[in-house]
C-alpha atoms as a PDB file:
ATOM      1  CA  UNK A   1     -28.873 -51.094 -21.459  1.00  0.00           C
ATOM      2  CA  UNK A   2     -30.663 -47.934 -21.044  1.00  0.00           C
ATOM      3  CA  UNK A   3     -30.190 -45.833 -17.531  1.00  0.00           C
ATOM      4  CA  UNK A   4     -32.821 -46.290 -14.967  1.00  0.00           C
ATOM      5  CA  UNK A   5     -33.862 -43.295 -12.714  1.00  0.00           C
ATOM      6  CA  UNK A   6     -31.618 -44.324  -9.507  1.00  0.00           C
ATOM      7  CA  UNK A   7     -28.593 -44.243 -12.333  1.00  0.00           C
ATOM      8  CA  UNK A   8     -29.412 -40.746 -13.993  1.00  0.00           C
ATOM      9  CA  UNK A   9     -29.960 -39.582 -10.419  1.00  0.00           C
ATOM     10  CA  UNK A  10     -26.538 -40.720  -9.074  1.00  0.00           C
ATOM     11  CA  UNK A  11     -24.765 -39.358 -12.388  1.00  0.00           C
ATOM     12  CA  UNK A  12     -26.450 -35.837 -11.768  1.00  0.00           C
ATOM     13  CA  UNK A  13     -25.602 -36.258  -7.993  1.00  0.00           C
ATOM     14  CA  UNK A  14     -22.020 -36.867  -8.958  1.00  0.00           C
ATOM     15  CA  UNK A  15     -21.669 -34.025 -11.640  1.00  0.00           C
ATOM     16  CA  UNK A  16     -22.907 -31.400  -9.016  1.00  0.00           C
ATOM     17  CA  UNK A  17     -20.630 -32.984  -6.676  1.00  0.00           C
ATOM     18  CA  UNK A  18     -17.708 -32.492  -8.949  1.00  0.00           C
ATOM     19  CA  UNK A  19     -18.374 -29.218 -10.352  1.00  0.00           C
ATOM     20  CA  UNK A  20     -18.781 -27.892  -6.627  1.00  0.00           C
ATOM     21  CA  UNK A  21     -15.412 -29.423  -5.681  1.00  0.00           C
ATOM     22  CA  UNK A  22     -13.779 -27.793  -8.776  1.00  0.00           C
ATOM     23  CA  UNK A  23     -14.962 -24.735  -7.862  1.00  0.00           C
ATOM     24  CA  UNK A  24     -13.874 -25.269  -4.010  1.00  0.00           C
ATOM     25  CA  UNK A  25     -10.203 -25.673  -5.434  1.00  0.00           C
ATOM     26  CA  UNK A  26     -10.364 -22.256  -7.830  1.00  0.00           C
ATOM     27  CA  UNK A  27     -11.130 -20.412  -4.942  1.00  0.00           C
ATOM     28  CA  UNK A  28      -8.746 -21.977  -2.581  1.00  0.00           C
ATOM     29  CA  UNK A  29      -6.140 -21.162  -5.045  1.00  0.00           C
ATOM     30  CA  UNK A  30      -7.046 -17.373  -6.163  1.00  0.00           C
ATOM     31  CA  UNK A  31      -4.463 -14.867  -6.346  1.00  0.00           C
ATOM     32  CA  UNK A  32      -5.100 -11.713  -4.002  1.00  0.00           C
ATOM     33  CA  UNK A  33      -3.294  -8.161  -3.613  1.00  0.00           C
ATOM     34  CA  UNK A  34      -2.687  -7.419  -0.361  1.00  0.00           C
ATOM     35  CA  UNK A  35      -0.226  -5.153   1.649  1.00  0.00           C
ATOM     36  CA  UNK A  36       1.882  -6.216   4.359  1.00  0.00           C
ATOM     37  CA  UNK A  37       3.905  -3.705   6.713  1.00  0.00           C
ATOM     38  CA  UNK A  38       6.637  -4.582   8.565  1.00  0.00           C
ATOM     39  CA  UNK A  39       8.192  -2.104  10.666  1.00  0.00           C
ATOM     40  CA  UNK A  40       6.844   0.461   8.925  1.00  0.00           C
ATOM     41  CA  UNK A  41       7.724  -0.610   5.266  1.00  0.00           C
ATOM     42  CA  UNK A  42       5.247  -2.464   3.268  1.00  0.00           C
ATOM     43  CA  UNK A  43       5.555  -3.991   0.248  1.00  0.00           C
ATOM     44  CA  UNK A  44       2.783  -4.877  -2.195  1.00  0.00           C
ATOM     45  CA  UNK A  45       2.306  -8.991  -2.412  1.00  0.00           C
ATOM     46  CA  UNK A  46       0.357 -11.219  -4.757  1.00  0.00           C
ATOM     47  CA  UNK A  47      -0.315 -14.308  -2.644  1.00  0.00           C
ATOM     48  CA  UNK A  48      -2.756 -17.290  -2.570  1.00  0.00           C
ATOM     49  CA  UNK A  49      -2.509 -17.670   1.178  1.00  0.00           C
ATOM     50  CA  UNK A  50      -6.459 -17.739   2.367  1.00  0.00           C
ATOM     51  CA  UNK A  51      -5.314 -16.454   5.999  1.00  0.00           C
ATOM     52  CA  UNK A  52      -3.495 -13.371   8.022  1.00  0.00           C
ATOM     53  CA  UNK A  53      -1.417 -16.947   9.521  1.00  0.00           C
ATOM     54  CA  UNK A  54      -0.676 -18.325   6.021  1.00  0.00           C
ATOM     55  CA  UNK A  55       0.394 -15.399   4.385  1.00  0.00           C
ATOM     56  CA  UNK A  56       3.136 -14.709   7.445  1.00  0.00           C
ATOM     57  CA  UNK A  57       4.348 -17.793   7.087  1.00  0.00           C
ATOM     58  CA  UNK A  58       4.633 -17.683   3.673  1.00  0.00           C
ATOM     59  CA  UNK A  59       6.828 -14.144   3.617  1.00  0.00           C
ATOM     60  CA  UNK A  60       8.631 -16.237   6.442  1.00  0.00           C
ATOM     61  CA  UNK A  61       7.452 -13.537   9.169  1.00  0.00           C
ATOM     62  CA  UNK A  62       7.889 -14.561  12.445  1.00  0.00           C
ATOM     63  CA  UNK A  63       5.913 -13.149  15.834  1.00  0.00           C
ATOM     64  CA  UNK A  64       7.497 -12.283  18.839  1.00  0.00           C
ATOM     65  CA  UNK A  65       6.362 -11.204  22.427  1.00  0.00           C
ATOM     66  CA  UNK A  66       7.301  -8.063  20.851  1.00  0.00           C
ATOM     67  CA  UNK A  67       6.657  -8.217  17.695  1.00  0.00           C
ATOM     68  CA  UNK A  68       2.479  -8.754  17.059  1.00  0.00           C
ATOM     69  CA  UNK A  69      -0.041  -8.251  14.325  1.00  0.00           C
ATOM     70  CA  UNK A  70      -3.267  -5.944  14.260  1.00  0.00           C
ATOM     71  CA  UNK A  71      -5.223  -7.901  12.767  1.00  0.00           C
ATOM     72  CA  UNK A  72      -6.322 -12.202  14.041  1.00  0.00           C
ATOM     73  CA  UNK A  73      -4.401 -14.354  12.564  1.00  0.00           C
ATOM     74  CA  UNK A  74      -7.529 -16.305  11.138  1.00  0.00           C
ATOM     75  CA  UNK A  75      -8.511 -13.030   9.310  1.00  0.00           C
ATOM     76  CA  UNK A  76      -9.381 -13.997   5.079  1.00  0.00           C
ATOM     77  CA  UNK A  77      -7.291 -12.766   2.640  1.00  0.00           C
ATOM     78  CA  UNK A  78      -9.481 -10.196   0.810  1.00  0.00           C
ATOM     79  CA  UNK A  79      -7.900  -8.062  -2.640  1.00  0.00           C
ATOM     80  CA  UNK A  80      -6.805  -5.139  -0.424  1.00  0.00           C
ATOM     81  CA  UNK A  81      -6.621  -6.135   2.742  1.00  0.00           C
ATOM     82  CA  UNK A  82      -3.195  -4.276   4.558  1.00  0.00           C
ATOM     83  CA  UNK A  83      -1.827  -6.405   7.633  1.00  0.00           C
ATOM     84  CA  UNK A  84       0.556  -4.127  10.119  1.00  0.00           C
ATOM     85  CA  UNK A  85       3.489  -6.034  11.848  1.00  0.00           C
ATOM     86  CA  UNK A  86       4.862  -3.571  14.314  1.00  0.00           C
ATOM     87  CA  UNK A  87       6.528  -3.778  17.568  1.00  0.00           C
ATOM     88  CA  UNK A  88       3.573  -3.817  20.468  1.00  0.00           C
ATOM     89  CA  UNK A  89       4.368  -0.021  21.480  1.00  0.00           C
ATOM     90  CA  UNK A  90       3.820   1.146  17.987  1.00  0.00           C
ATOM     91  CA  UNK A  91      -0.012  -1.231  17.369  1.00  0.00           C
ATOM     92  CA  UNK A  92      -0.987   0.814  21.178  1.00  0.00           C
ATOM     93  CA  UNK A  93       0.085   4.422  19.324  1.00  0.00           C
ATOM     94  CA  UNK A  94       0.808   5.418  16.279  1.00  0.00           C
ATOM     95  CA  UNK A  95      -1.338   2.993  13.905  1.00  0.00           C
ATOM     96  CA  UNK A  96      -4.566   3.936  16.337  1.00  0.00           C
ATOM     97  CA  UNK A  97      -4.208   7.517  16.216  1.00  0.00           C
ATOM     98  CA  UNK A  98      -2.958   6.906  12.064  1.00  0.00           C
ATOM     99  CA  UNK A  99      -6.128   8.292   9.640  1.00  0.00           C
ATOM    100  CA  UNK A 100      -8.421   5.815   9.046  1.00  0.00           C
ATOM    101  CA  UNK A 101      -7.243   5.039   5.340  1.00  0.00           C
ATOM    102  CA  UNK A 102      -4.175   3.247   6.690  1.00  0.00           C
ATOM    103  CA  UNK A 103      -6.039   1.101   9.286  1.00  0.00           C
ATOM    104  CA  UNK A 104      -6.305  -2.749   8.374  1.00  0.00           C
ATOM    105  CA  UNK A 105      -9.435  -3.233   6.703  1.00  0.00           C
ATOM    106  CA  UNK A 106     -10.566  -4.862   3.427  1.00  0.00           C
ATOM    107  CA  UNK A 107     -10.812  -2.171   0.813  1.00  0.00           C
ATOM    108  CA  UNK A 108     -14.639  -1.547   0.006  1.00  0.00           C
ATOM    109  CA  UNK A 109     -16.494  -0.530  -2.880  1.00  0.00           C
ATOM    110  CA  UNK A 110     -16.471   3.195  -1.843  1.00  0.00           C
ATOM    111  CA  UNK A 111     -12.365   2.752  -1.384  1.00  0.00           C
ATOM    112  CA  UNK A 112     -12.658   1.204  -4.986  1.00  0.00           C
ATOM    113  CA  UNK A 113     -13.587   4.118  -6.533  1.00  0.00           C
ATOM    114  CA  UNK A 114     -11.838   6.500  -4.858  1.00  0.00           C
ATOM    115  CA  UNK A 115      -8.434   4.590  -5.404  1.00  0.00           C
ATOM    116  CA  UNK A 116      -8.986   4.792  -9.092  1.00  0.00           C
ATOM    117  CA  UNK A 117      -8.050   8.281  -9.227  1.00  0.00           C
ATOM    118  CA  UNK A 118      -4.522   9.446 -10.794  1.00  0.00           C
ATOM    119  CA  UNK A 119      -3.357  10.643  -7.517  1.00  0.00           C
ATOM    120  CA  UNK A 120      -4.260   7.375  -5.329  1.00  0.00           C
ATOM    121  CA  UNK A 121      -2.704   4.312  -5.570  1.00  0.00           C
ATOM    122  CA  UNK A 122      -5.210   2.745  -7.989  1.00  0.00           C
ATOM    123  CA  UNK A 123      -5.155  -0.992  -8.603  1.00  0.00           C
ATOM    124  CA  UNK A 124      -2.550  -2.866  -6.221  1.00  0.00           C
ATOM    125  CA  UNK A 125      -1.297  -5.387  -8.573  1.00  0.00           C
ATOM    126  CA  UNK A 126      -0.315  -2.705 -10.782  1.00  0.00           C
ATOM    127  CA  UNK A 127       3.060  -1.904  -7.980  1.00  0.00           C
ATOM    128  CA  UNK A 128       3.707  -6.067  -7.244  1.00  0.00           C
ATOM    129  CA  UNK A 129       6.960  -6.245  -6.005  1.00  0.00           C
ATOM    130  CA  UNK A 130       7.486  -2.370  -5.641  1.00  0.00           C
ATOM    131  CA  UNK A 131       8.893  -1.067  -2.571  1.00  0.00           C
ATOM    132  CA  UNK A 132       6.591   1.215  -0.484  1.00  0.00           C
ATOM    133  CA  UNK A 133       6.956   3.675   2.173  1.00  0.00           C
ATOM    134  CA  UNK A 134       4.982   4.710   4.885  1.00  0.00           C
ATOM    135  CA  UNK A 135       5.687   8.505   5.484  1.00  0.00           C
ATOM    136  CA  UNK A 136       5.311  11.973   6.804  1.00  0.00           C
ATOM    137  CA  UNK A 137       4.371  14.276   3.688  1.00  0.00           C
ATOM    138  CA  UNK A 138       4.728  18.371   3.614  1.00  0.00           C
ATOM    139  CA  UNK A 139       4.246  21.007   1.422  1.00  0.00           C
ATOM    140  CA  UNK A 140       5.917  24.191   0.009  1.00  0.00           C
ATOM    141  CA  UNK A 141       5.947  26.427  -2.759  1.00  0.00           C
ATOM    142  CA  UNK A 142       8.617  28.049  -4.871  1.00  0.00           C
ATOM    143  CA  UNK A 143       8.791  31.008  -2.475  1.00  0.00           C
ATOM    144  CA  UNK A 144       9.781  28.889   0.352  1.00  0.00           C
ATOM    145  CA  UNK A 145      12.763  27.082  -1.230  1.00  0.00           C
ATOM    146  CA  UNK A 146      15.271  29.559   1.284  1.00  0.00           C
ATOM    147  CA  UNK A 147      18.343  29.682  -0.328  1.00  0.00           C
ATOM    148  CA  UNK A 148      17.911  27.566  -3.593  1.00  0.00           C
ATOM    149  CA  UNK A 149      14.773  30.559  -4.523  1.00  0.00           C
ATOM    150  CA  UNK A 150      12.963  28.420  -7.101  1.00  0.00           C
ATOM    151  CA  UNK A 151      15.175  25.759  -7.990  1.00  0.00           C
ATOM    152  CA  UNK A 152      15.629  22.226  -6.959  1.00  0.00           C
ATOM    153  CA  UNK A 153      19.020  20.475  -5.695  1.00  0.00           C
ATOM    154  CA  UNK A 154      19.503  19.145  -8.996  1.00  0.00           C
ATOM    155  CA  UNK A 155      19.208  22.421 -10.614  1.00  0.00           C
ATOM    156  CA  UNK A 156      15.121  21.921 -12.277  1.00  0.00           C
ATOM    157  CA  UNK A 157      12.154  24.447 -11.247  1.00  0.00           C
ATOM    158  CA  UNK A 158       9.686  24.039  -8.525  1.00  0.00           C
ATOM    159  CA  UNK A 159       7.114  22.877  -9.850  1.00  0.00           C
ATOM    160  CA  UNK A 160       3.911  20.331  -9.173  1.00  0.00           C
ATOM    161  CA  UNK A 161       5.707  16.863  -9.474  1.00  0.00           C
ATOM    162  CA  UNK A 162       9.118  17.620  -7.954  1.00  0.00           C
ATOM    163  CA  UNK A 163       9.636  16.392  -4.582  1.00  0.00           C
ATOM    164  CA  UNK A 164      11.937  17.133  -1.628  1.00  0.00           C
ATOM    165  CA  UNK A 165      13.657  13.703  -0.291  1.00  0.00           C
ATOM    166  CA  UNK A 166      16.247  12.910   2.473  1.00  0.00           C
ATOM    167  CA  UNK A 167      19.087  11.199  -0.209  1.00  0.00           C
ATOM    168  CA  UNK A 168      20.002   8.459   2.844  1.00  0.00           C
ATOM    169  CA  UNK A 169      16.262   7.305   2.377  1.00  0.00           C
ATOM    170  CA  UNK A 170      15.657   7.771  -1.045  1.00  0.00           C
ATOM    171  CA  UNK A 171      18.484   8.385  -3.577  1.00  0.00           C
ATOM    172  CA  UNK A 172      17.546  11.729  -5.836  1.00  0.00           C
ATOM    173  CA  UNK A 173      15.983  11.261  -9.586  1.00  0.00           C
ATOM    174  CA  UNK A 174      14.009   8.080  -8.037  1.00  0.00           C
ATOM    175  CA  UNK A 175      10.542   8.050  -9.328  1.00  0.00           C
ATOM    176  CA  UNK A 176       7.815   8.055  -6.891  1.00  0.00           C
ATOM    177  CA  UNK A 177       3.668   7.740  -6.659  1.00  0.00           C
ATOM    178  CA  UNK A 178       3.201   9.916  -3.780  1.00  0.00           C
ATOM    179  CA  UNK A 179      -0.361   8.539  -2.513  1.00  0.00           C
ATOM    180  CA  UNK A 180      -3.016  11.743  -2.635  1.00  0.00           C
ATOM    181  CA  UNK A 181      -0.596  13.456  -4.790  1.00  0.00           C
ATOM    182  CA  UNK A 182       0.718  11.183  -8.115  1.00  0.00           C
ATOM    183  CA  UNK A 183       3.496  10.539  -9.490  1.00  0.00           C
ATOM    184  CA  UNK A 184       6.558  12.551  -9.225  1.00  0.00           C
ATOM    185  CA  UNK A 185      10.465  13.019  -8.789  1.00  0.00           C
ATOM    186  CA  UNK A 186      12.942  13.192  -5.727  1.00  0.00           C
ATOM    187  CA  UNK A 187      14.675  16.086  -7.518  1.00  0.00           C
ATOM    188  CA  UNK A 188      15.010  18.453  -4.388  1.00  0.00           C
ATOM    189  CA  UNK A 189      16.168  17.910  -0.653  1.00  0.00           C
ATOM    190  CA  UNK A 190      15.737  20.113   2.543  1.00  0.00           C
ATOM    191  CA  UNK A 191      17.340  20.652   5.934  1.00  0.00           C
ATOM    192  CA  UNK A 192      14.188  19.348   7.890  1.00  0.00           C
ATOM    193  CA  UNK A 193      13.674  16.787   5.421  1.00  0.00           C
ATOM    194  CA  UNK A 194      15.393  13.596   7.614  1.00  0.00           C
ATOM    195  CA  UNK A 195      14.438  10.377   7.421  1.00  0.00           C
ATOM    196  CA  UNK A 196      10.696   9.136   6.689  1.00  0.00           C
ATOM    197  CA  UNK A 197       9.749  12.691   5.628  1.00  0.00           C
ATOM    198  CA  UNK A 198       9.046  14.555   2.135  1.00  0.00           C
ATOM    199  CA  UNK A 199       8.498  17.764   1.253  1.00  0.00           C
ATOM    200  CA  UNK A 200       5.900  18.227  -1.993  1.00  0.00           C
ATOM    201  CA  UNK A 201       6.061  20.791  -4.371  1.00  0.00           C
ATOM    202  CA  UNK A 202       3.590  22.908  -5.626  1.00  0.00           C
ATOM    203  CA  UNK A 203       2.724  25.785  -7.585  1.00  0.00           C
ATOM    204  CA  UNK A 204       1.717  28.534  -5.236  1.00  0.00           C
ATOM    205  CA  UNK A 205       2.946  29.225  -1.609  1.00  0.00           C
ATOM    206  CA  UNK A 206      -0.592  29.403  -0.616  1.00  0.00           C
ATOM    207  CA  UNK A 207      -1.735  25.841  -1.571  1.00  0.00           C
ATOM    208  CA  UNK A 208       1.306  24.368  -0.307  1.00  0.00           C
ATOM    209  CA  UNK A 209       0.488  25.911   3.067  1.00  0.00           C
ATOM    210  CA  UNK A 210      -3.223  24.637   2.695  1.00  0.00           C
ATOM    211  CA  UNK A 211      -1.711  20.651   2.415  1.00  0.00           C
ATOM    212  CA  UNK A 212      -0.274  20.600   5.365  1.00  0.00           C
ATOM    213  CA  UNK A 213       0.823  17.277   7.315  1.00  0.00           C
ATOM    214  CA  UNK A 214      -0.212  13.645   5.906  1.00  0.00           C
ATOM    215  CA  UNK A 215       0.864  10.336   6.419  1.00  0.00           C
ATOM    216  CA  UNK A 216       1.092   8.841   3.048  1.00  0.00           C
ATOM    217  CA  UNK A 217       1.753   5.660   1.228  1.00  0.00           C
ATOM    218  CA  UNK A 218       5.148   6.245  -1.319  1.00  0.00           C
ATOM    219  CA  UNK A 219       6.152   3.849  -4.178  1.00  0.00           C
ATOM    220  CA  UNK A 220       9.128   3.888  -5.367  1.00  0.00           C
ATOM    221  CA  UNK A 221       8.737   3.034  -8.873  1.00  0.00           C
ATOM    222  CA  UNK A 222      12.006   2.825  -9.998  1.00  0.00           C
END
């Protein structure tokens, strides 16, 4: 029996319908990159959560009267987006005064490009289920190596790529991506280098005096 018009209508009605709920459940499910600090250590996390609430619960983090987030808890999961878990004191200080790279915000188009350059972090999924850092970066130069002169702890030149570490934070010969700088090596140490703090090498005195003091993302790639 051939289809009328009320049947080919329904059947179209009920393709679209079934098509758009198809799609509903790709996007419900899509993977995103996204950062999440704790405490001041993030970690880079491939997650399907679709909210700042799902995605806590789902890396089992709990909030406290102390402990809060900075951004709602009904915020989207964009590719990008970083989501700070710090005691109340440190969301009223330190992360408002931070640069504005570091504050929670979905990464943009402009951010795109300019994390695709070797020194950035480039493409997030790229360090899934690496261990980053957020520290205090320095610089110096081969003439400002005090008693070592121009050579490391572990005996190598200073040089671009070598890296001054406390060994209680990380352990020397650990492989880094130093964000703004690239990748390089915890060969070196220094008596003000304590806790979250590095010290960059470079190859003049006078540029390393020009860096100056960042806060930088670190991964520690191996």
């Amino acid at each position: 029996m051939p289809f009328t018009n009320y049947t080919r209508s329904s059947i179209a009605t009920l393709v679209a319908l079934t098509s758009l709920a198809a799609y509903a459940q790709t996007s419900a499910t899509k993977t995103q990159t996204v950062i999440l600090v704790v405490k001041g250590e993030s970690h880079v996390l491939r997650t399907t959560a679709t909210t700042v609430s799902e995605l806590l619960q789902e890396q089992r983090v709990s909030l406290t009267e102390q402990l809060q987030t900075s951004t709602p808890l009904h915020t989207p999961i964009t590719e990008g987006l970083q989501v700070w878990v710090e005691p109340k004191v440190a969301l009223a200080g330190d992360i408002k005064k931070a640069p504005a790279k570091i504050v929670v915000k979905a990464t943009t188009e402009a951010s795109r490009r300019t994390l695709s350059s070797r020194s950035s972090l480039g493409n997030l999924s790229r360090y899934e289920g690496k261990r980053v850092l957020n520290l205090t970066a320095t610089g110096y130069g081969p003439g400002e190596n005090g008693q070592w002169g121009n050579r490391t702890k572990m005996g190598t030149r200073v040089r671009y790529g070598v890296v001054a570490v406390d060994p209680r934070v990380i352990k020397l010969g650990t492989r880094l991506h130093v964000e703004g700088y690239g990748e390089c090596v915890a060969e070196d140490v220094g008596s003000a280098i304590k806790g979250m703090r590095i010290d960059l090498a470079f190859d003049s005195d006078r540029v390393a005096n020009a860096y100056g003091r960042k806060r930088v993302r670190v991964v520690i790639l191996d």
